[in-house]
Protein backbone atom coordinates (compact mmCIF):
# COMPACT_ATOMS: atom_id res chain seq x y z
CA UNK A 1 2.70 0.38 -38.02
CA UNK A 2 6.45 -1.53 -37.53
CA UNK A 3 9.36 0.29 -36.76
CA UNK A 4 12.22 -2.42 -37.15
CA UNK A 5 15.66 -1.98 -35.72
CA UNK A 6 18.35 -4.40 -36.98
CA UNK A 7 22.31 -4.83 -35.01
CA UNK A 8 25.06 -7.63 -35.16
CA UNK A 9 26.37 -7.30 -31.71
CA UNK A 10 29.11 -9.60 -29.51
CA UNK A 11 28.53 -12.62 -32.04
CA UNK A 12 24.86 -12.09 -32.71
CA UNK A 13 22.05 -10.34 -34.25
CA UNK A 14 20.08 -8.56 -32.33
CA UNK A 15 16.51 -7.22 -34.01
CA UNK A 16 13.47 -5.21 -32.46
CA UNK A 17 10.15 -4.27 -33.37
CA UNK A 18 7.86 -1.63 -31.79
CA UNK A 19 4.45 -0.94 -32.35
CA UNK A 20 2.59 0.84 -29.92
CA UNK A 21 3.68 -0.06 -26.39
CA UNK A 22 4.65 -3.57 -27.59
CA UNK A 23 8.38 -4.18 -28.43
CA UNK A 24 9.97 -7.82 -29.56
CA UNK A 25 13.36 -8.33 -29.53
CA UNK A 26 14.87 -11.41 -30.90
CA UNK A 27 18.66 -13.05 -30.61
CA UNK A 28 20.04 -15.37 -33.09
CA UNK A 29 23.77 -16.16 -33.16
CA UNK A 30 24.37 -16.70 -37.08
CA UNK A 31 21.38 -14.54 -38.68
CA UNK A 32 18.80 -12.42 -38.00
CA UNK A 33 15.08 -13.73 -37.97
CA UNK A 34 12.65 -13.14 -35.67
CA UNK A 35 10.98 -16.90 -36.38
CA UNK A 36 14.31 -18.08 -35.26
CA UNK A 37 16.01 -17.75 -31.69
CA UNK A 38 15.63 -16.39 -28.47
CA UNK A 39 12.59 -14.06 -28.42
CA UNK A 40 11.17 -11.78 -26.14
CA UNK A 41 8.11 -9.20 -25.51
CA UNK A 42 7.86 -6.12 -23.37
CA UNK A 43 5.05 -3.49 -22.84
CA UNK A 44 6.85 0.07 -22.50
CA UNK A 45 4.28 1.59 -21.18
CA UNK A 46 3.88 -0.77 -18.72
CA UNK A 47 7.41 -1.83 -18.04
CA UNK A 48 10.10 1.22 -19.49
CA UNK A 49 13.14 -0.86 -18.31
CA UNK A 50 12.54 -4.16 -19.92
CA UNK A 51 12.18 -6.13 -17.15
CA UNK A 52 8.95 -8.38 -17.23
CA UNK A 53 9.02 -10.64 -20.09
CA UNK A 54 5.18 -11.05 -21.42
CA UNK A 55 5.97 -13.16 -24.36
CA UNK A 56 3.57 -15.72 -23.04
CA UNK A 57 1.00 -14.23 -21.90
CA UNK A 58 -2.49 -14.70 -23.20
CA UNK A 59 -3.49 -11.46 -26.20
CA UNK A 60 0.06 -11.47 -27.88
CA UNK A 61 0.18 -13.74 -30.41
CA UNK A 62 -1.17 -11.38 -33.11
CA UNK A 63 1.18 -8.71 -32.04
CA UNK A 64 4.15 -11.54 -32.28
CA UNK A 65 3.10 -13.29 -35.84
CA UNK A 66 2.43 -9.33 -37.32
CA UNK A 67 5.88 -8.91 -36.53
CA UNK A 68 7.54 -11.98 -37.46
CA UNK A 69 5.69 -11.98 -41.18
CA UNK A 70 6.11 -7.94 -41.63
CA UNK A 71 10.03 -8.50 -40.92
CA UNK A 72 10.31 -11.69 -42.83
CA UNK A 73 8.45 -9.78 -45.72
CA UNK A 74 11.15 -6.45 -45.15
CA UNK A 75 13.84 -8.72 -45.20
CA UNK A 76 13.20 -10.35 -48.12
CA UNK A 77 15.87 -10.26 -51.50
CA UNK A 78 14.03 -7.69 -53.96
CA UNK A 79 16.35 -9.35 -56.97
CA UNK A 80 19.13 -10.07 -58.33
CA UNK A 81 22.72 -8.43 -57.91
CA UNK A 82 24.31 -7.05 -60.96
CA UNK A 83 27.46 -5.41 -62.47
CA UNK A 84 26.93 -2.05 -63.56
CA UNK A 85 29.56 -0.34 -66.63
CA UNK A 86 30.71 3.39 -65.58
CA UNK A 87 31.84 5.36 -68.23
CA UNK A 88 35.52 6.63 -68.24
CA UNK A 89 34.01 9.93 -67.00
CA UNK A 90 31.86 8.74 -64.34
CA UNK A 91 34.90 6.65 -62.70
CA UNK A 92 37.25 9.54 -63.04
CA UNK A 93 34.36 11.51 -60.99
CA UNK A 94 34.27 8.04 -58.27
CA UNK A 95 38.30 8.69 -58.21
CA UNK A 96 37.71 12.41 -57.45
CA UNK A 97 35.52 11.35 -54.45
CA UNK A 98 38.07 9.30 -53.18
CA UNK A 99 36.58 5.95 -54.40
CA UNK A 100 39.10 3.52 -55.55
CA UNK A 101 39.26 1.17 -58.19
């Protein structure tokens, strides 16, 4: 199982995924993707501070393309935007709230 963290931070995104003791993180300036960008892998069991870099070594890959495809399958649109009608009584209760016009 994924757990997928997502932050735009100093003029990036910034994205994670953990499973087990594995944990990619990816940086790309203008969106977030993990097929895109700078990308790197950790073991936390292994290596708690994020030090040693083990994107390349040999037994990976499957953790890394699992990842990429679960967050590019996540991230995906789900439709189409659309305007919704509130009824005089429902904005009234929006207004109430403190939501504005």
């Amino acid at each position: 199982r994924l757990l997928f963290a997502s932050v735009y931070h100093h003029g990036g995104h910034h994205l994670a995924a953990i499973a087990g003791a594995e944990k990619l993180i990816a940086h790309h300036a203008e969106q977030a993707d993990f097929a895109q960008g700078e990308r790197r892998l950790f073991d936390l069991v292994r290596d708690p501070g994020e030090r040693l870099d083990i994107l390349e070594q040999p037994g990976h890959a499957p953790f890394v393309a699992r990842a990429v495809a679960a967050y590019a399958e996540a991230a995906r649109p789900v439709g189409h935007a659309r305007t919704v009608e509130f009824t005089p009584d429902q904005l009234e209760a929006l207004r109430a709230l403190g939501y504005g016009d």
